[in-house]
N, C-alpha and C. Protein backbone atom coordinates (compact mmCIF):
# COMPACT_ATOMS: atom_id res chain seq x y z
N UNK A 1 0.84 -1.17 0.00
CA UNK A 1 0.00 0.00 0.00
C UNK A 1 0.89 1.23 0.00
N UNK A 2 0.37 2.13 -0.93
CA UNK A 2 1.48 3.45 -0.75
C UNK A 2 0.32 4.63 0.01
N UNK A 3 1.06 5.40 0.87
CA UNK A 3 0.41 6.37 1.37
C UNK A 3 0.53 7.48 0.70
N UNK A 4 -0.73 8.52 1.17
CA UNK A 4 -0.31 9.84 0.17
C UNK A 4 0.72 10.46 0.79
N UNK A 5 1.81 10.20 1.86
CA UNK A 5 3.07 10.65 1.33
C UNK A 5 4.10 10.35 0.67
N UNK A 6 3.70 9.33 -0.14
CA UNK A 6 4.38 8.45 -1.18
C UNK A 6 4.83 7.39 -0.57
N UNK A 7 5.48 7.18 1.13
CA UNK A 7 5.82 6.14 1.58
C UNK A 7 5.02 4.81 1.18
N UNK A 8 6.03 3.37 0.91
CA UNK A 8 4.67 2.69 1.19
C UNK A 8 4.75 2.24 2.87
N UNK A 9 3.40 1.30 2.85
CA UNK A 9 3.61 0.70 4.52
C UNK A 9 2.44 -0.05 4.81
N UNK A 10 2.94 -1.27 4.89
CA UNK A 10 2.10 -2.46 5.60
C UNK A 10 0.90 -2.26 7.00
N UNK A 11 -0.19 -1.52 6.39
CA UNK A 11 -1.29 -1.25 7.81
C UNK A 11 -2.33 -2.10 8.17
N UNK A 12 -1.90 -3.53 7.51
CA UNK A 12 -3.08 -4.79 7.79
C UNK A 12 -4.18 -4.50 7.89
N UNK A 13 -4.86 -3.44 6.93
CA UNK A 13 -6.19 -3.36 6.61
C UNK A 13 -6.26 -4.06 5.41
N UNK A 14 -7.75 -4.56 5.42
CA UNK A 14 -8.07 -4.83 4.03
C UNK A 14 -9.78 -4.43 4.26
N UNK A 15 -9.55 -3.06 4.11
CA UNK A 15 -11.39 -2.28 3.92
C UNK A 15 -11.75 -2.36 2.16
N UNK A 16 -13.06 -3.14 2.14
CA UNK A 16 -12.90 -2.68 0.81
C UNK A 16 -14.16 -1.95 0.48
N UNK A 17 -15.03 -1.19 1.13
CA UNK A 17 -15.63 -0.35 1.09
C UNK A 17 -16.91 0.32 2.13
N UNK A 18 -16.84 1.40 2.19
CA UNK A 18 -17.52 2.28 3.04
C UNK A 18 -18.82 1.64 3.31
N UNK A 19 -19.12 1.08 4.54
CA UNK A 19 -20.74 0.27 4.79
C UNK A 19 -21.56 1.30 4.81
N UNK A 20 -21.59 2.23 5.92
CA UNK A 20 -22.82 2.88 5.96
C UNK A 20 -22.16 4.43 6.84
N UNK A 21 -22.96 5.21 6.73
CA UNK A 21 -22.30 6.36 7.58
C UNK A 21 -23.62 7.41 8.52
N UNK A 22 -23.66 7.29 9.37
CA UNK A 22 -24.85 8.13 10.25
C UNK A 22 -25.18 9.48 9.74
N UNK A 23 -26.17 10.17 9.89
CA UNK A 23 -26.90 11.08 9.28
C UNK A 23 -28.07 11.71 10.42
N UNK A 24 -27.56 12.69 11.11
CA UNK A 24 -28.83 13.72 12.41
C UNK A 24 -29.55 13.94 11.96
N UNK A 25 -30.71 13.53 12.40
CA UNK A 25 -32.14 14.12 11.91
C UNK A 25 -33.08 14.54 13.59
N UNK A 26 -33.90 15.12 13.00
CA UNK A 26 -34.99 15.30 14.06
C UNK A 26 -36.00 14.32 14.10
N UNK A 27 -36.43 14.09 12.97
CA UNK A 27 -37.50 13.48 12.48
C UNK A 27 -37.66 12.47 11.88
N UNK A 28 -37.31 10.85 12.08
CA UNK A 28 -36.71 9.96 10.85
C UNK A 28 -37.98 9.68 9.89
N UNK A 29 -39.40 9.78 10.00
CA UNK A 29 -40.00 9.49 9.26
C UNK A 29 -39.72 10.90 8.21
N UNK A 30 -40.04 11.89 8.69
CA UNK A 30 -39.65 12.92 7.27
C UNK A 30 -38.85 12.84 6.58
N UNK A 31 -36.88 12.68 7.37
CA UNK A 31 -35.96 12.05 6.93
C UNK A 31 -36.17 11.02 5.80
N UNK A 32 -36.89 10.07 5.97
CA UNK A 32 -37.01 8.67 5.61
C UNK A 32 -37.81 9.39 3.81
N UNK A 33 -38.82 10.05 4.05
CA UNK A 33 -39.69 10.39 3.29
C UNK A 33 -38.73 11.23 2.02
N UNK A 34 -37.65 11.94 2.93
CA UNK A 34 -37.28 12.93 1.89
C UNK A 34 -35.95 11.79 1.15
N UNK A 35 -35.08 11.40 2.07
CA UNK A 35 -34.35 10.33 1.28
C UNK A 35 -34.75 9.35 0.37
N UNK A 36 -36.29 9.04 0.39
CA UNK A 36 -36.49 7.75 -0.64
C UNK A 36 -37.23 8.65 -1.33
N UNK A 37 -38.38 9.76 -0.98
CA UNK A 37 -39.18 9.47 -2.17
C UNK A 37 -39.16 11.32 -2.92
N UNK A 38 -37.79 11.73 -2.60
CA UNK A 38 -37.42 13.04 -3.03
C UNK A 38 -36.07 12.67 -3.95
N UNK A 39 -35.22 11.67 -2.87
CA UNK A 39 -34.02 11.43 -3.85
C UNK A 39 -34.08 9.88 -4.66
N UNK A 40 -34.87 9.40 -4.43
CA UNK A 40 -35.09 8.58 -4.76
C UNK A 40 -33.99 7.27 -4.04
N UNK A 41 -34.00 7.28 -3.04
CA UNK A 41 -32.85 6.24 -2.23
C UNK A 41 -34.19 4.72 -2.24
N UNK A 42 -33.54 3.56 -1.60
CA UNK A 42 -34.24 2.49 -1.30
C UNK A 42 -34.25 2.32 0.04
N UNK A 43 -35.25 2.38 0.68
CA UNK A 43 -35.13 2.15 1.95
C UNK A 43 -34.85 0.60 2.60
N UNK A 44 -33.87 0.10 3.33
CA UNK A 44 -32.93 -1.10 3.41
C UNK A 44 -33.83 -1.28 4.63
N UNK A 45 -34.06 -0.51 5.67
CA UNK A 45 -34.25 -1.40 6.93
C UNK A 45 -35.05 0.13 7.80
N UNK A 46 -35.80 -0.45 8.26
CA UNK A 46 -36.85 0.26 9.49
C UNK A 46 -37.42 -0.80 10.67
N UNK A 47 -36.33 -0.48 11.20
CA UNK A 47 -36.09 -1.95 12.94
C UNK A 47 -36.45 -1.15 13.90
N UNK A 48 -37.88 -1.14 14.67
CA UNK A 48 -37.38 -0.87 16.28
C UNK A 48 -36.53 -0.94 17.15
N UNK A 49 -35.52 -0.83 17.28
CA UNK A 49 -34.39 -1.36 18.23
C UNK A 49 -34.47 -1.48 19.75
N UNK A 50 -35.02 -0.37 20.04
CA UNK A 50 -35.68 -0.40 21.23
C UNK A 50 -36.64 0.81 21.97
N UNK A 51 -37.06 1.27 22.77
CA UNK A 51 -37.64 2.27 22.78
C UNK A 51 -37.89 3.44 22.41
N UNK A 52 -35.94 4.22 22.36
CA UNK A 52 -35.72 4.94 21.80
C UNK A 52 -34.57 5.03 20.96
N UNK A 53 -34.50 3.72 19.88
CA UNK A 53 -33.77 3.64 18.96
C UNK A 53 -34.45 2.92 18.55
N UNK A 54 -34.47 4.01 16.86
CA UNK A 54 -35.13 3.22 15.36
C UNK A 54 -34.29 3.06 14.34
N UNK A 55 -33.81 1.97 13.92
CA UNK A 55 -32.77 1.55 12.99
C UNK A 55 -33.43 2.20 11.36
N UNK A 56 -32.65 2.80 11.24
CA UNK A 56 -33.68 3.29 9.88
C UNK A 56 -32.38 3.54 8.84
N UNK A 57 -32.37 2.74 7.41
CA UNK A 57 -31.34 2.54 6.37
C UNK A 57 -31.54 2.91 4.96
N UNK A 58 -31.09 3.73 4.71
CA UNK A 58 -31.83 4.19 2.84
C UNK A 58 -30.44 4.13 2.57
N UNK A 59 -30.42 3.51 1.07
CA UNK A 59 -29.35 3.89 0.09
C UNK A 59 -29.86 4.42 -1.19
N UNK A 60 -28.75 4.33 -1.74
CA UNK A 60 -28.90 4.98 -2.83
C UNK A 60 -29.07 3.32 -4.07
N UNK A 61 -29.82 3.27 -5.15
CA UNK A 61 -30.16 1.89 -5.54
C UNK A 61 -28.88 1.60 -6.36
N UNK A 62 -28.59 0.35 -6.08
CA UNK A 62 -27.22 -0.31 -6.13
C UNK A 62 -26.08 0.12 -5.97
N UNK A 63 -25.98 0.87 -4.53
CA UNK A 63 -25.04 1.80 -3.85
C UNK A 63 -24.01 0.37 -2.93
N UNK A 64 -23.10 0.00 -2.51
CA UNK A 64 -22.57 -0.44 -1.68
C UNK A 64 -22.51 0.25 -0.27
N UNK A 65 -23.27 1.56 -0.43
CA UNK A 65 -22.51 2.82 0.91
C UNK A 65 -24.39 2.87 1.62
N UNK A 66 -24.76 2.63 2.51
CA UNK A 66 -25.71 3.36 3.22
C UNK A 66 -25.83 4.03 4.22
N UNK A 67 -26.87 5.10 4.37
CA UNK A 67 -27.04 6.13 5.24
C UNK A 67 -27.99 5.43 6.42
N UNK A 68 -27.47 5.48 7.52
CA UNK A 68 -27.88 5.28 9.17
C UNK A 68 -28.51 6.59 9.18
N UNK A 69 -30.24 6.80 8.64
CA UNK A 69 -30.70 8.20 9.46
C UNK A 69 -31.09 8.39 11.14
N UNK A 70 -29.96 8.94 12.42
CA UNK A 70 -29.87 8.56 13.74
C UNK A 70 -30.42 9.92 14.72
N UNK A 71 -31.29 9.46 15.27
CA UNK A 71 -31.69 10.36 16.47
C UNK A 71 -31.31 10.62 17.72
N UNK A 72 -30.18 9.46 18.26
CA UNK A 72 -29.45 9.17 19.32
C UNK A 72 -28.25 9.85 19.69
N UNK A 73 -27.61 10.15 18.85
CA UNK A 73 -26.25 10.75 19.01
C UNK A 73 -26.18 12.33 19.31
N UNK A 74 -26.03 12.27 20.92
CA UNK A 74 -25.84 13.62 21.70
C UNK A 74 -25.13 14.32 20.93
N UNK A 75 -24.11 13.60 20.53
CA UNK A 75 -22.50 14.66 19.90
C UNK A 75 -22.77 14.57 18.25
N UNK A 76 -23.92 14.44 17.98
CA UNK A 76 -24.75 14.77 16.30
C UNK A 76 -25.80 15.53 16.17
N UNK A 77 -25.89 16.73 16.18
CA UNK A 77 -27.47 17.34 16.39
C UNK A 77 -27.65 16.94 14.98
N UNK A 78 -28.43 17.12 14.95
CA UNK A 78 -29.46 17.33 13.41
C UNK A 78 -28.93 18.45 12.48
N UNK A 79 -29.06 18.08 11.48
CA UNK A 79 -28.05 19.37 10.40
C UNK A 79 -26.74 19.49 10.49
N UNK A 80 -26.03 18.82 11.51
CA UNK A 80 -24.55 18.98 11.47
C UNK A 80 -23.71 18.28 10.37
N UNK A 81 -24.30 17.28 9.73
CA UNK A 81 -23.81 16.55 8.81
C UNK A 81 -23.76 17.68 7.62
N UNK A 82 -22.16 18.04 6.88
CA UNK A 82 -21.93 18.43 5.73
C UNK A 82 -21.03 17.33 4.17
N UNK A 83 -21.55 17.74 3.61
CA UNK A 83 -20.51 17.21 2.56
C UNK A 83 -20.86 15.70 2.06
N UNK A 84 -22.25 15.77 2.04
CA UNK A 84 -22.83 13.98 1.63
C UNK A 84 -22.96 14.32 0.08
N UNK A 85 -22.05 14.04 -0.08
CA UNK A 85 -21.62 13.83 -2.20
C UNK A 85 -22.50 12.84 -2.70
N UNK A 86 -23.29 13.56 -3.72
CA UNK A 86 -23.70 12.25 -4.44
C UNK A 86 -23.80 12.42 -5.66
N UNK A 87 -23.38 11.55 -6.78
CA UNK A 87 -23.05 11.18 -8.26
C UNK A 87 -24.31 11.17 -9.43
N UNK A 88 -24.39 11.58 -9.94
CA UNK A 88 -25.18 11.54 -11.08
C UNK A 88 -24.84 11.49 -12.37
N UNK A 89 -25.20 11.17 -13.46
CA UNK A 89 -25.36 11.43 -14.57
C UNK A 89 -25.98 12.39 -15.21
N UNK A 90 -27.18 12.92 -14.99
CA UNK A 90 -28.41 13.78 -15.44
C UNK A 90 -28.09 15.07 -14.47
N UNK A 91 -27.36 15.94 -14.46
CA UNK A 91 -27.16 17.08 -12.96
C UNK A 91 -28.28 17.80 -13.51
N UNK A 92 -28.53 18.28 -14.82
CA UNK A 92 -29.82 18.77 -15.49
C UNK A 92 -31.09 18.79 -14.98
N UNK A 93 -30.93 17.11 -15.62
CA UNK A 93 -32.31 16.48 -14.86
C UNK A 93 -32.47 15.97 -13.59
N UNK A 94 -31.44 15.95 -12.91
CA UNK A 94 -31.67 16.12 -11.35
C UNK A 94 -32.09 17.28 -10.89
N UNK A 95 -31.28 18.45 -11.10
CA UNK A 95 -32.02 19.68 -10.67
C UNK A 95 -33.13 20.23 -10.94
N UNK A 96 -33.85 19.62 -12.28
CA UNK A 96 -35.35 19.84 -12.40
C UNK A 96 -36.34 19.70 -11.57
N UNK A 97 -36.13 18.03 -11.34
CA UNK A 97 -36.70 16.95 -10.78
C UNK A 97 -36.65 17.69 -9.64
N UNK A 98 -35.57 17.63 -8.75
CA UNK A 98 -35.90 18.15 -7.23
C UNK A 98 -36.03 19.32 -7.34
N UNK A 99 -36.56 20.19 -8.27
CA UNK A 99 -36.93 21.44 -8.40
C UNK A 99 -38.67 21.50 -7.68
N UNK A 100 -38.90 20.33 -8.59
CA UNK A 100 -40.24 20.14 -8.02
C UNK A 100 -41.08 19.29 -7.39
N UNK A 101 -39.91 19.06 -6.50
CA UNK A 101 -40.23 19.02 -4.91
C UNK A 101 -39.98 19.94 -3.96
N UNK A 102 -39.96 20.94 -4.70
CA UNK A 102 -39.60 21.86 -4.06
C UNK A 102 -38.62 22.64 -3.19
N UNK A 103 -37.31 21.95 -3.43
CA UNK A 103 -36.39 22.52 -3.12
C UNK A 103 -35.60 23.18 -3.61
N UNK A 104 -34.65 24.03 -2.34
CA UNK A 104 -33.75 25.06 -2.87
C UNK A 104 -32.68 24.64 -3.09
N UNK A 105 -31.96 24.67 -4.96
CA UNK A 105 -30.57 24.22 -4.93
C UNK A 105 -30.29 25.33 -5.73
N UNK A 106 -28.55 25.46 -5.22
CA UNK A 106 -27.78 26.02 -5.43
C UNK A 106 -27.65 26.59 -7.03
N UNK A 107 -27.21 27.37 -7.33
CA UNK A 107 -26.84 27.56 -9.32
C UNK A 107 -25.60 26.54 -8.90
N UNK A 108 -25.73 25.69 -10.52
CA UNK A 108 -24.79 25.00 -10.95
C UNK A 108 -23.17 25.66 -10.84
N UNK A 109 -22.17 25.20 -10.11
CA UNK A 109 -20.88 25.24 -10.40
C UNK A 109 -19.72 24.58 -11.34
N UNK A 110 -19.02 25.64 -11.53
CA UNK A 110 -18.34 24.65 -12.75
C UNK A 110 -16.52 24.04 -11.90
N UNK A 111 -16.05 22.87 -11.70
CA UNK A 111 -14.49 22.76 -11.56
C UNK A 111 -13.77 21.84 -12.35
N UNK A 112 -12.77 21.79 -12.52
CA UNK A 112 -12.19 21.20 -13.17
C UNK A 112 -12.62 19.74 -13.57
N UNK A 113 -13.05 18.68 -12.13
CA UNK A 113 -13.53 17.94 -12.30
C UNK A 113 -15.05 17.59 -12.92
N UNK A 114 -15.85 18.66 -13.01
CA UNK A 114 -16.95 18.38 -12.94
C UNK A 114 -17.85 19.67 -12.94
N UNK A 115 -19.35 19.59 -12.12
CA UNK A 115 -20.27 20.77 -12.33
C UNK A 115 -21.43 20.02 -11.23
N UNK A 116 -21.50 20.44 -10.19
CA UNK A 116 -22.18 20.47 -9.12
C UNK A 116 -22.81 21.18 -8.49
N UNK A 117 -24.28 21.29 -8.02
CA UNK A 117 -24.71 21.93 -6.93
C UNK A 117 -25.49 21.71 -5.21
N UNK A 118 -25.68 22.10 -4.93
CA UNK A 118 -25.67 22.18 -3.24
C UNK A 118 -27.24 22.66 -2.84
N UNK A 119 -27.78 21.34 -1.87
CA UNK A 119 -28.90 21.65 -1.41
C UNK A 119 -28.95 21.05 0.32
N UNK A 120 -29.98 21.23 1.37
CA UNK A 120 -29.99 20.62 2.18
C UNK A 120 -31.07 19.70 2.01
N UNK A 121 -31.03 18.74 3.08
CA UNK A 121 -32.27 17.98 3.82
C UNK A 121 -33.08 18.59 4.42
N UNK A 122 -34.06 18.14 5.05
CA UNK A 122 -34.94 18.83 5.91
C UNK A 122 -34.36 19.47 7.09
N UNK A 123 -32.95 18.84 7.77
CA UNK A 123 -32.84 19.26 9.26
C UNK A 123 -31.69 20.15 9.08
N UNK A 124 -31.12 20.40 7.46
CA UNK A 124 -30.07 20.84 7.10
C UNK A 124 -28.85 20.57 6.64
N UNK A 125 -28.72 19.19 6.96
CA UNK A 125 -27.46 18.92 6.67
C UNK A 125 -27.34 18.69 5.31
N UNK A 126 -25.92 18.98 4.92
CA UNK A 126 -25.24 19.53 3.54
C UNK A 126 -25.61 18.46 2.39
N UNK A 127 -25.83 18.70 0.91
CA UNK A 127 -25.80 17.78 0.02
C UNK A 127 -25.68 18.04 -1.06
N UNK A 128 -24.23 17.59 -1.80
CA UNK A 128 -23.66 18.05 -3.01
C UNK A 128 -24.22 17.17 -4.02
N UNK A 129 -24.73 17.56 -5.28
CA UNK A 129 -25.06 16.58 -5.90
C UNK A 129 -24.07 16.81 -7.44
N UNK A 130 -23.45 16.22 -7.95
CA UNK A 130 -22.49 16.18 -8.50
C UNK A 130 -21.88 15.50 -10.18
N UNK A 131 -21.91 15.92 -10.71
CA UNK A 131 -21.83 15.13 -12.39
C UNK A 131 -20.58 15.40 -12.49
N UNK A 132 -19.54 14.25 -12.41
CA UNK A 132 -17.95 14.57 -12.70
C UNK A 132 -17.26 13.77 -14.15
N UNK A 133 -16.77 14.57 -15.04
CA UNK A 133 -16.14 14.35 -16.19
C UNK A 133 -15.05 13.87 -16.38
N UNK A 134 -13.83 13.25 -15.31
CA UNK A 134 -12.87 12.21 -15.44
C UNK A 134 -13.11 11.03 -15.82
């Protein structure tokens, strides 16, 4: 394995990809509502866990990566989550589409890699949606 300081070095991992990553909400049914049927995610799992934990799982359809939407985590308010990248083909016709659902996204940006813009969730937290040309 080489590191990005060019060294290499033996770190006996073998990750081979991102399972799932938590996401603050206030509200997981709205959450739930705006991830599947705004972005169109699949919803994986809605478990009671216990009184006050609801296992609740949306991905994105034939994603390897899913979102844990979590109400539990003191040191996560709601909206603190920035920078949830997500890939498209259509940035066009994505921004139509969630045009009318009514949300507010960003004017299109242009970078080297690509042409992206920026909207929130319901509780705020950040979401780049992204068409990259490499």
């Amino acid at each position: 394995m080489t590191r990005a300081g060019g060294g290499a070095d033996d770190v006996g991992m073998t990750i081979t990809h991102v399972q799932l990553f938590s996401v603050p909400v206030s509200d997981q049914d709205r959450a739930r509502d705006f991830y599947v049927d705004t972005l169109g995610f699949d919803l994986v799992s809605d478990v009671q866990m216990s009184p006050d934990m609801r296992w609740m799982l949306v991905s994105p359809p034939g994603s390897q990566t899913a979102i844990t939407l979590v109400t539990w985590f003191d040191t996560m308010p709601p909206g603190s989550t920035k920078g949830i990248v997500l890939e498209t083909d259509d940035l066009d016709g994505e921004i139509e589409r969630l045009r009318t659902h009514g949300l507010t996204i960003s004017a299109p940006e242009r970078a080297p890699w690509g042409t992206f813009v920026t909207f929130d969730d319901p509780d705020g937290n950040g979401i780049v949606l992204q068409a990259t040309n490499l």
